[in-house]
Protein backbone atom coordinates (compact mmCIF):
# COMPACT_ATOMS: atom_id res chain seq x y z
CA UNK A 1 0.00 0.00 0.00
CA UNK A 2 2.70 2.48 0.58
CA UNK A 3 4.75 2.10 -2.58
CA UNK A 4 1.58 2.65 -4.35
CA UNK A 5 0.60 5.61 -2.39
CA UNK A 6 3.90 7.03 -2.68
CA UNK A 7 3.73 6.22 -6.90
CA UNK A 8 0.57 8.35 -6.58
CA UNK A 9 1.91 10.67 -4.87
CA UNK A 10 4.47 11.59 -7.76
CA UNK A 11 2.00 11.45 -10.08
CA UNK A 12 3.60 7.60 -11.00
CA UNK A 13 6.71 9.70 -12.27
CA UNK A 14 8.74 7.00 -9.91
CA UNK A 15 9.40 3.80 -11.81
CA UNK A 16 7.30 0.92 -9.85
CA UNK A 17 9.88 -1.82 -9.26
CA UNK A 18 12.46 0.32 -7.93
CA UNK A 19 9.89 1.88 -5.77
CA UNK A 20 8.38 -1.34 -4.73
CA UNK A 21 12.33 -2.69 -4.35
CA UNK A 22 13.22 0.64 -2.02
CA UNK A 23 10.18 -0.33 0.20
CA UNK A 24 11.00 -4.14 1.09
CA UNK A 25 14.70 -3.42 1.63
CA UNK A 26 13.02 -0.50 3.96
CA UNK A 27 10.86 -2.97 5.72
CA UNK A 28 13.66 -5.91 5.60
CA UNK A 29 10.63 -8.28 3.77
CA UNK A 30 11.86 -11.91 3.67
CA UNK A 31 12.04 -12.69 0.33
CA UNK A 32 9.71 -15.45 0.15
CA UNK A 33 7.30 -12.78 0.49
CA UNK A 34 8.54 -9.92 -2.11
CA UNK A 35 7.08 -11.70 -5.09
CA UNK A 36 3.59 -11.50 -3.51
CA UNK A 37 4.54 -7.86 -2.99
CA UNK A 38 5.05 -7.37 -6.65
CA UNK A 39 1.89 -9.40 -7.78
CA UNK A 40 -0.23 -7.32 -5.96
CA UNK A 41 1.42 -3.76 -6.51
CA UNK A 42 1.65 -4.37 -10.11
CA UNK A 43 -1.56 -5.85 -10.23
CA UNK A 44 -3.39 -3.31 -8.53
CA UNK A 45 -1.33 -1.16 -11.00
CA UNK A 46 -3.14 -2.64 -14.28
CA UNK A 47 -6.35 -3.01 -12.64
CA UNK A 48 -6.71 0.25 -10.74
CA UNK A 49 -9.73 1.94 -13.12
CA UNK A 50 -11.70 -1.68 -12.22
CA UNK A 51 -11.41 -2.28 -8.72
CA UNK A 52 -12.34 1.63 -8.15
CA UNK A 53 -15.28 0.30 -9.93
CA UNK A 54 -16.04 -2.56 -7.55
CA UNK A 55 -15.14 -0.83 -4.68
CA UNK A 56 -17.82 2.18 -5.57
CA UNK A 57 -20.07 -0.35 -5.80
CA UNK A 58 -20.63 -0.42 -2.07
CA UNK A 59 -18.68 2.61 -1.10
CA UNK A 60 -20.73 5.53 0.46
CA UNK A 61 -17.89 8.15 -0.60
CA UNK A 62 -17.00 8.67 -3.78
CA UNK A 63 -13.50 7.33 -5.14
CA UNK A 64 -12.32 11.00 -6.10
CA UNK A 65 -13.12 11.97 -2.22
CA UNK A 66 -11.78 8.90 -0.54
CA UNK A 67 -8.46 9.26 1.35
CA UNK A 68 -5.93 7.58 -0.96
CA UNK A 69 -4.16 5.39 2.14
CA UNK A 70 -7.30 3.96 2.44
CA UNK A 71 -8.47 3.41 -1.48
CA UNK A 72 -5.47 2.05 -2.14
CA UNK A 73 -5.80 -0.80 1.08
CA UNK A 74 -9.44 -1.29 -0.28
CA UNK A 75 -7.85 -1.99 -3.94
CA UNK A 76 -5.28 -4.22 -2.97
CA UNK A 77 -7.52 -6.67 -0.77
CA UNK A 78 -10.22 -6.26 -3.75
CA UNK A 79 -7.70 -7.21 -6.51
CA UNK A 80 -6.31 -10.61 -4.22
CA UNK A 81 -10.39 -11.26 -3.72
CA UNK A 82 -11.09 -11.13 -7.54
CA UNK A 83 -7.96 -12.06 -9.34
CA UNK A 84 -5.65 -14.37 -6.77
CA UNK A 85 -7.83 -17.51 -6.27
CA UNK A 86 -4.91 -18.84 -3.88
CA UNK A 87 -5.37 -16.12 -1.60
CA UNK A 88 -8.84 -16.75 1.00
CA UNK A 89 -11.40 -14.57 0.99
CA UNK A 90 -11.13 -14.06 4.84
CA UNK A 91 -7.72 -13.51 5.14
CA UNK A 92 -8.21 -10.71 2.41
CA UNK A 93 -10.44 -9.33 4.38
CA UNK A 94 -9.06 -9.16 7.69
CA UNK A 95 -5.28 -8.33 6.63
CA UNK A 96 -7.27 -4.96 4.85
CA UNK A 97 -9.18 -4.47 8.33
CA UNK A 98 -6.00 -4.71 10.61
CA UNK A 99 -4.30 -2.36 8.11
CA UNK A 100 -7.19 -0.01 7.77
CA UNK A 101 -7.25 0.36 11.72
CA UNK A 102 -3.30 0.52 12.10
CA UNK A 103 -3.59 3.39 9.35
CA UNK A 104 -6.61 5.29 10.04
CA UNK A 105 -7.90 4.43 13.12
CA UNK A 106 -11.74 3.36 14.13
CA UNK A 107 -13.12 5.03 11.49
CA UNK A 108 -10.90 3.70 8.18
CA UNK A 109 -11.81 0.33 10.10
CA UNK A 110 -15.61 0.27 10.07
CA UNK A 111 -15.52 1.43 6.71
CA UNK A 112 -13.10 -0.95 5.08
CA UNK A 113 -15.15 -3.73 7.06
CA UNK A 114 -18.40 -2.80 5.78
CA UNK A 115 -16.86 -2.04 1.98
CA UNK A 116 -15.10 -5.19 1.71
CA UNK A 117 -17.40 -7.54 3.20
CA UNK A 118 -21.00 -6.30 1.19
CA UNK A 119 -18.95 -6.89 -1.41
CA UNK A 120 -18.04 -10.46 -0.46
CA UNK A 121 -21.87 -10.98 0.63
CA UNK A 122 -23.86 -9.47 -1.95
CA UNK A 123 -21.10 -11.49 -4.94
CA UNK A 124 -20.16 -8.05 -6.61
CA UNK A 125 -16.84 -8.99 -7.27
CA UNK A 126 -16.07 -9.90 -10.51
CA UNK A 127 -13.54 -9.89 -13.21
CA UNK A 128 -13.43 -7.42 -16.25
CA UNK A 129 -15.70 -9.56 -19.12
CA UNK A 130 -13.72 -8.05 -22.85
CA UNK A 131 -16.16 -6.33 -25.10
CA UNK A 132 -18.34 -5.40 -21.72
CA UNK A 133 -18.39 -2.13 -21.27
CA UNK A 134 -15.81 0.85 -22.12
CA UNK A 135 -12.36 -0.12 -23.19
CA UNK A 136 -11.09 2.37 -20.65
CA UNK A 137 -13.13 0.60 -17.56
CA UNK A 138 -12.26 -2.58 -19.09
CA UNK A 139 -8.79 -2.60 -19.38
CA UNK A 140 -7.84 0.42 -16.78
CA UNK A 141 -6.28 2.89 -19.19
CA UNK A 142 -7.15 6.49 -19.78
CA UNK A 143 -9.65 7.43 -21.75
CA UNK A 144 -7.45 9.81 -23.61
CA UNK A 145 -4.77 7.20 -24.54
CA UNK A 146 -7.54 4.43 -25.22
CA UNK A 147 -9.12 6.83 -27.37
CA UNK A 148 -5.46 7.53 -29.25
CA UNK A 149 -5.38 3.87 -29.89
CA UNK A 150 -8.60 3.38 -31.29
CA UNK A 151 -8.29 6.27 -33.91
CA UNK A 152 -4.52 5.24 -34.36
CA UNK A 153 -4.81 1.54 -34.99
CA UNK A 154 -8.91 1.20 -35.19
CA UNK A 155 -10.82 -0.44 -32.10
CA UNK A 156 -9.74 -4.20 -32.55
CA UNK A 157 -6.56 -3.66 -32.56
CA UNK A 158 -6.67 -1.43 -29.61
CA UNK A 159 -8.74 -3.46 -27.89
CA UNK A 160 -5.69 -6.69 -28.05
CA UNK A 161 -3.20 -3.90 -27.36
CA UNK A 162 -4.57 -3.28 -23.86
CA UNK A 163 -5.38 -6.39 -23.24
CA UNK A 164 -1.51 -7.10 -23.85
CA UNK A 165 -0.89 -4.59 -21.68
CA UNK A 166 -2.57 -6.17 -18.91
CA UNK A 167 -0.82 -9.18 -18.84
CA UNK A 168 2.08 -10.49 -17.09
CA UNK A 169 5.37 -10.18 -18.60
CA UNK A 170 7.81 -13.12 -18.99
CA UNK A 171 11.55 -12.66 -17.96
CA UNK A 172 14.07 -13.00 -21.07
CA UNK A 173 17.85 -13.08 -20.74
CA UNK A 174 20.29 -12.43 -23.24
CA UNK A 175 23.22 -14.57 -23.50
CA UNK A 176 26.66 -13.16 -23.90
CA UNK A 177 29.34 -15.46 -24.61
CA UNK A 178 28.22 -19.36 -26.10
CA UNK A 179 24.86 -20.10 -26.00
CA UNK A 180 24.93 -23.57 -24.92
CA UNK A 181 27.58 -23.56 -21.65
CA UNK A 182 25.09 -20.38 -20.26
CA UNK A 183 22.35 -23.37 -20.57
CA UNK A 184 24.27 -26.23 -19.32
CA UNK A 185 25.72 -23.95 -16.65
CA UNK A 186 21.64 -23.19 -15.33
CA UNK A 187 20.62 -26.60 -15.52
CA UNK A 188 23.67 -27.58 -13.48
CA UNK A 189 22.37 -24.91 -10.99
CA UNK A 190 18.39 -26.14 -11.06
CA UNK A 191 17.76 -22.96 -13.09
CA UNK A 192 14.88 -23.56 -15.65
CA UNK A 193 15.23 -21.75 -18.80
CA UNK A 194 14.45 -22.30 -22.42
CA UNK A 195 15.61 -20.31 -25.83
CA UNK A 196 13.11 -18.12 -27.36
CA UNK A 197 13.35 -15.85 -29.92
CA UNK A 198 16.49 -16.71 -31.48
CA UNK A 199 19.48 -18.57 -30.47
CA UNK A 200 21.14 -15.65 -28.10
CA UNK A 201 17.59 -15.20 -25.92
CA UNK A 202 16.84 -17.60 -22.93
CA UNK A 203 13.09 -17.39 -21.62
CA UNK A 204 14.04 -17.23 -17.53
CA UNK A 205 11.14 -19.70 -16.10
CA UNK A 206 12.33 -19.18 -12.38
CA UNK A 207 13.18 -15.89 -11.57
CA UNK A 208 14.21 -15.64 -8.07
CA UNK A 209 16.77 -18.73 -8.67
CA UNK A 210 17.87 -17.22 -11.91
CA UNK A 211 18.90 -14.15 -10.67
CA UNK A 212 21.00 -15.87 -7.54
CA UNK A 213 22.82 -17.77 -9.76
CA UNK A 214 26.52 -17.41 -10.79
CA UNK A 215 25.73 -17.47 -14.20
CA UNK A 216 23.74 -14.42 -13.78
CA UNK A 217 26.55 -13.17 -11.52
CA UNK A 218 29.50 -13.73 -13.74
CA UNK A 219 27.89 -11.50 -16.60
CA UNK A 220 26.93 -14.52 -18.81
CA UNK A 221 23.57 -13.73 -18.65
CA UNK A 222 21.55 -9.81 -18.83
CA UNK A 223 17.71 -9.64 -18.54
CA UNK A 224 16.29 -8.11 -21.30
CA UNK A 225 13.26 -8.26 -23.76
CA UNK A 226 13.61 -10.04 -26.91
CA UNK A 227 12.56 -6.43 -28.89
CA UNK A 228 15.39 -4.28 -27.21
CA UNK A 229 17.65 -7.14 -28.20
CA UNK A 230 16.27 -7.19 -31.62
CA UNK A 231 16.80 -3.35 -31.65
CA UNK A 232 20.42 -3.54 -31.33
CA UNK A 233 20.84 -6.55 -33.67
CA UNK A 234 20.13 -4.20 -36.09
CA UNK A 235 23.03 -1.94 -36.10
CA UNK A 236 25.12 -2.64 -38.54
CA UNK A 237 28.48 -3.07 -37.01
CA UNK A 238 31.63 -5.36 -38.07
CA UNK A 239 35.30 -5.94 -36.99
CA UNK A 240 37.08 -2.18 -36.37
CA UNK A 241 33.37 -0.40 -36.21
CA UNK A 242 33.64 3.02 -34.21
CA UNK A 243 30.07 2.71 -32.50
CA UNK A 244 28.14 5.21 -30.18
CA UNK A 245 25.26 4.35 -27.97
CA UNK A 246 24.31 8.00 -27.12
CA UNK A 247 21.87 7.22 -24.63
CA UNK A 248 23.31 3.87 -23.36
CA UNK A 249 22.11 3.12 -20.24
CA UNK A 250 21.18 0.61 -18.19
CA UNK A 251 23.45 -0.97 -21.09
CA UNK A 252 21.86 -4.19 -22.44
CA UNK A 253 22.04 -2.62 -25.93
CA UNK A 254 25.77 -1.76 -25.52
CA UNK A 255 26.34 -5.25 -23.89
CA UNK A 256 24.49 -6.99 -27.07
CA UNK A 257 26.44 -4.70 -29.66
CA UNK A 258 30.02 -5.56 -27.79
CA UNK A 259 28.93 -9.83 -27.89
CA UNK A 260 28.26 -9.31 -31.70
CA UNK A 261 31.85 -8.43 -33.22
CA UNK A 262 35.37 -6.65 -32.45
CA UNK A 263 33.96 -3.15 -32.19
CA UNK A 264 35.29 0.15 -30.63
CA UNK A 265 32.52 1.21 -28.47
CA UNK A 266 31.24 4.65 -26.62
CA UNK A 267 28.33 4.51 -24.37
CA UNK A 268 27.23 8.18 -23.76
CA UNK A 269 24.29 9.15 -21.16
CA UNK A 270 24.27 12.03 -18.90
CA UNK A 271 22.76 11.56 -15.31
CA UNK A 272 24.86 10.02 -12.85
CA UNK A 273 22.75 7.29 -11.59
CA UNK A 274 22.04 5.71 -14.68
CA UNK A 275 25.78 6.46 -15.77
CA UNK A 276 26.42 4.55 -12.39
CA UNK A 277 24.01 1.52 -13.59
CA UNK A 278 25.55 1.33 -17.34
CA UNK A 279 29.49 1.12 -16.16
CA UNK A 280 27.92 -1.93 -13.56
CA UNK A 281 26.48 -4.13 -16.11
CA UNK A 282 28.99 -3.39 -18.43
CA UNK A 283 31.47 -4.39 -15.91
CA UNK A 284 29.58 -7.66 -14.91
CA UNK A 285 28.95 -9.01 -18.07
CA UNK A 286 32.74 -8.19 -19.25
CA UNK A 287 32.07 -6.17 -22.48
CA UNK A 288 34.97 -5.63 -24.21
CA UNK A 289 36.35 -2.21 -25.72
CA UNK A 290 33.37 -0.16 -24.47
CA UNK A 291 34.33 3.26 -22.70
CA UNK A 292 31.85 5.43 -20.67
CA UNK A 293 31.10 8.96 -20.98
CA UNK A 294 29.46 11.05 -19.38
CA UNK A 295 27.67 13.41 -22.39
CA UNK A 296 24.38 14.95 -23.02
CA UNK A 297 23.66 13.45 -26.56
CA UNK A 298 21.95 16.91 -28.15
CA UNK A 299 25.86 17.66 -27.33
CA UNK A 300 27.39 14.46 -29.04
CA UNK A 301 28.51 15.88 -31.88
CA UNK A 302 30.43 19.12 -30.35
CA UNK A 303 32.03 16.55 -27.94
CA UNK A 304 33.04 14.19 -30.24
CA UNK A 305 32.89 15.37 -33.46
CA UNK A 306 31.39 14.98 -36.77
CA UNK A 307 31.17 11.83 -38.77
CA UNK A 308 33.58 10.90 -35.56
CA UNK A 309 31.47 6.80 -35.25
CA UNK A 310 31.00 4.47 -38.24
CA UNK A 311 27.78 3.92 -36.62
CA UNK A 312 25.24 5.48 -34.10
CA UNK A 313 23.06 3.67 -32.08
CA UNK A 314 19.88 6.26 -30.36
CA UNK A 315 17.25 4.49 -28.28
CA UNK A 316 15.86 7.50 -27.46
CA UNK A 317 13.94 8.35 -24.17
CA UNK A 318 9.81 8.54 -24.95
CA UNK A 319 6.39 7.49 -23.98
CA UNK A 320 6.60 4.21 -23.14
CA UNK A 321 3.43 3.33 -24.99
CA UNK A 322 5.01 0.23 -26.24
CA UNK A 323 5.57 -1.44 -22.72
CA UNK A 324 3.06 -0.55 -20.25
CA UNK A 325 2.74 -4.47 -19.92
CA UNK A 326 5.98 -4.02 -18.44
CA UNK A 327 5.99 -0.60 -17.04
CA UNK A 328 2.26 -0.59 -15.99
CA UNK A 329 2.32 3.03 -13.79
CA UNK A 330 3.14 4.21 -17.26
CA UNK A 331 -0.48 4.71 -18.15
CA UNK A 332 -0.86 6.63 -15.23
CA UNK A 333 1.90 8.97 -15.76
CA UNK A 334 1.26 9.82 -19.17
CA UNK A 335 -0.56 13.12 -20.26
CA UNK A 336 -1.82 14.01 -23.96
CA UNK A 337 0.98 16.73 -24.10
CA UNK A 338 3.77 13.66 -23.06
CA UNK A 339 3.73 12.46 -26.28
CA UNK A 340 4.55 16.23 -28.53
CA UNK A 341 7.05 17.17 -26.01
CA UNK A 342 9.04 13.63 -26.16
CA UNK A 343 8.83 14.10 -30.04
CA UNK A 344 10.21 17.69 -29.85
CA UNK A 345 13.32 16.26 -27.78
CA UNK A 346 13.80 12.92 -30.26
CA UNK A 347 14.10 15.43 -33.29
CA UNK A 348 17.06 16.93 -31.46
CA UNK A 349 18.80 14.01 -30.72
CA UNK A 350 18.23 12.05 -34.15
CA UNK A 351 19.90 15.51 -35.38
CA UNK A 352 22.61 15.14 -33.19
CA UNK A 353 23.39 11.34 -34.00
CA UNK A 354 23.20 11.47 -37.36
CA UNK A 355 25.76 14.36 -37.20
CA UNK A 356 27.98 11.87 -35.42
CA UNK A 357 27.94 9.65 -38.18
CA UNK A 358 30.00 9.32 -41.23
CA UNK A 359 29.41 10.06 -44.34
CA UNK A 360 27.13 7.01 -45.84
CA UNK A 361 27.36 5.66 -41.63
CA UNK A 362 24.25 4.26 -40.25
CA UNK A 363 21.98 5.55 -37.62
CA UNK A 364 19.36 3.71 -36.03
CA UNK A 365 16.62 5.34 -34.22
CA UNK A 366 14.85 3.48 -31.79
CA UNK A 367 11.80 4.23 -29.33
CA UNK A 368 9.55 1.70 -27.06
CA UNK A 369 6.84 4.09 -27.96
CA UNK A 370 4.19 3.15 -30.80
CA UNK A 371 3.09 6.79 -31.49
CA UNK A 372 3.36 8.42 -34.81
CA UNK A 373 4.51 11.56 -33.36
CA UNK A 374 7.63 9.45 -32.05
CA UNK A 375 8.44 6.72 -34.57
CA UNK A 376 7.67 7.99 -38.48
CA UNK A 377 7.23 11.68 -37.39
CA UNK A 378 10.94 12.48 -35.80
CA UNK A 379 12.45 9.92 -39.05
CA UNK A 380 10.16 11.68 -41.51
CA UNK A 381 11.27 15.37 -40.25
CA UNK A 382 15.24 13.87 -40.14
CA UNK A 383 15.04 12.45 -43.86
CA UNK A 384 13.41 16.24 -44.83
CA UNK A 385 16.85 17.70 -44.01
CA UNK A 386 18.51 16.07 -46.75
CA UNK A 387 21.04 14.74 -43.53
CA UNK A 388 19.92 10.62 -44.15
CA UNK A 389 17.51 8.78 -45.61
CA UNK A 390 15.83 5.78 -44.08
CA UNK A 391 16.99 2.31 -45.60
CA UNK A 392 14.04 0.63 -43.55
CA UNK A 393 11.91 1.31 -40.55
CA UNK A 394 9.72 -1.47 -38.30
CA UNK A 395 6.60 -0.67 -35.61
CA UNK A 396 5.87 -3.65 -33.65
CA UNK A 397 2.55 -3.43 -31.82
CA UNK A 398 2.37 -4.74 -27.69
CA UNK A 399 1.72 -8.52 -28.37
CA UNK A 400 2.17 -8.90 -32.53
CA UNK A 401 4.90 -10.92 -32.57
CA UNK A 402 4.36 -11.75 -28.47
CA UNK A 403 6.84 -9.03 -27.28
CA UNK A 404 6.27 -5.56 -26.03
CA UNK A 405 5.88 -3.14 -28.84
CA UNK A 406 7.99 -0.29 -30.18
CA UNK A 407 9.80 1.43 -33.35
CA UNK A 408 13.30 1.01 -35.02
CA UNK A 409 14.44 2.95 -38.02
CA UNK A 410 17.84 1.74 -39.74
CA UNK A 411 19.16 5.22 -41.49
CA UNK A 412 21.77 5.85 -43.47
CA UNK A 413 23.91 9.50 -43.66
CA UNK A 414 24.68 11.16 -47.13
CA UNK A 415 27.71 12.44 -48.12
């Protein structure tokens, strides 16, 4: 209940897991009991427009009045009720009441009480039924972005798109070094895991074990979805390549691009957390001939000069409309204006990394953002300058090819 309040609280600017993560090292929560933390954070996360629904149902105040401490206890004891049939009714119930009382006193208690069990009583809880009501109370998403969806990709389409998004997502791994000894090494551990989507990916099928193992440990393994990975696959880089990842970090991307071939490597971002984060996992999983920097990349190409990298790599910060499966307070942070202003930055830096590149380098432009403002838009007003032109471009919808969704853009500089 409190790392949701608190993700309120910043208007869900705070990412979720490290929130939720901050929280049980805060609390010292055995760790047995942390993955039941995250089922019902994120879960209350994807669900939060229908259990507001339920819990109106018998609630005497209205949601948009009620004291958020105690909406969000109510939520999280209505989502285990109607979507964890492992967890009993009762206990539900009376963890919410004993929580309600510690927080709020007599007051929060009778009312959580009488909320939670005339629900229970009168059978009001329910699951969302698809194609029963509004897509927005359906699938707890704005109505602003469902309504962007619908008029962008037409109301089916939408419709599996937030359904995706409501899902749980898989953990994927991508395998640096040979394939095969990461595998055997697992196994010999009791670590399930099983390729997917391509040789170099390994679908994670225990979690907890897979990331105390010493394969994880050693660097031989980084978590990572199959479309980032596919993202910097792309970049076309051989033996000798002068590459930059302008903004680098965590570092998977680098990490991938370093496993691929005998490149010279520089991984640019600018804040010092994250700069802190990419130099770790760089470090951890060993990648060779990579060297950090600390650079704004709008300023790349004063830094380092022009045509200075054979090839640039820009995953560009955006949206996030292609993984709110993954990032679910995303939906909840996100404002119609979000989406322009994210646009207006991407032009910049596409400018800025296509100035880094060579004459007839590459470029590729990436986004986990399915928005036309973001993808076509910032490649479209790039290729007007006469700077590049695009040699091909891919938009892969949440759940078309059963990965989270996003844009790529392979471009290539004249000169």
């Amino acid at each position: 209940m409190a790392t949701l309040c608190t993700l309120e609280e910043h208007r869900f600017e705070l990412h979720a897991d490290e929130t939720l993560f901050a929280y049980c090292d805060q609390c010292a929560l055995p760790e047995r009991e942390r993955g039941f933390a995250h089922e019902i954070v994120f879960g209350c996360l994807r669900h939060k427009t229908w259990l507001e629904k339920l819990i109106a149902r018998k609630s005497a105040v209205l949601i948009k009045d009620m004291d958020p401490g105690l909406r969000w206890i109510l939520a999280t004891a209505v989502f285990q009720m109607t979507f964890l049939e492992r967890v009993p009714v009762f206990a539900a119930v009376n963890e919410a009441v004993a929580l309600a009382a510690a927080r709020g006193g007599r007051k929060w208690t009778g009312f959580a009480n009488a909320v939670l069990r005339g629900l229970v009583r009168e059978a009001l809880l329910e699951q969302p039924r698809p194609g029963d009501g509004r897509l927005e109370d359906v699938y707890s998403h704005p109505a602003w972005l469902v309504a962007r969806l619908v008029r962008q990709f037409g109301a089916e389409r939408a419709a599996a798109i937030l359904a995706w998004n409501n899902t749980r997502p898989g953990l994927y791994a991508y395998v640096t070094g040979p394939r095969d000894s990461a595998i055997y090494a697992l196994t010999a551990a009791g670590v399930a895991g099983e390729s997917a989507f391509g040789a170099k990916i390994l679908q994670v099928l225990e979690p907890k074990e897979f990331l105390h193992s010493s394969c994880f440990a050693q660097g031989r393994l980084y978590v990572m979805d199959p479309w980032s990975v596919a993202v910097a696959q792309r970049v076309p880089v051989g033996p000798g390549c002068r590459v930059l990842d302008m903004c680098a970090a965590p570092g998977g991307k680098t990490i991938v691009m370093a496993d691929r071939a005998e490149v010279s490597i520089t991984a640019c971002d600018h804040a010092a957390a994250r700069l802190e984060t990419l130099r770790g996992n760089i470090a951890r999983c060993h990648a060779r001939n990579v060297e950090v920097r600390a650079v704004d990349g709008r300023d790349a190409s004063r830094e380092f000069g022009q045509g200075a990298f054979d090839a640039v790599l820009l995953d560009a910060p955006c949206a996030n409309t292609g993984v709110i499966r993954r990032k679910p307070e995303v939906r909840w942070r996100l404002r119609p204006d979000d989406i322009r202003r994210h646009a207006a930055a991407q032009k910049k830096l596409l400018s800025s990394a296509v100035a880094c590149a060579r004459a007839g380098g590459h470029v590729v432009y990436a986004v986990c953002s399915i928005m036309p403002e973001e993808s076509t838009g910032v490649v479209d007003a790039c290729v007007a300058t006469g700077a590049a032109v695009c040699v091909e471009q891919w938009l892969t919808l949440p759940g078309a090819e059963g990965t989270d969704g996003g844009f790529c853009a392979l471009l290539r500089t004249r000169g």
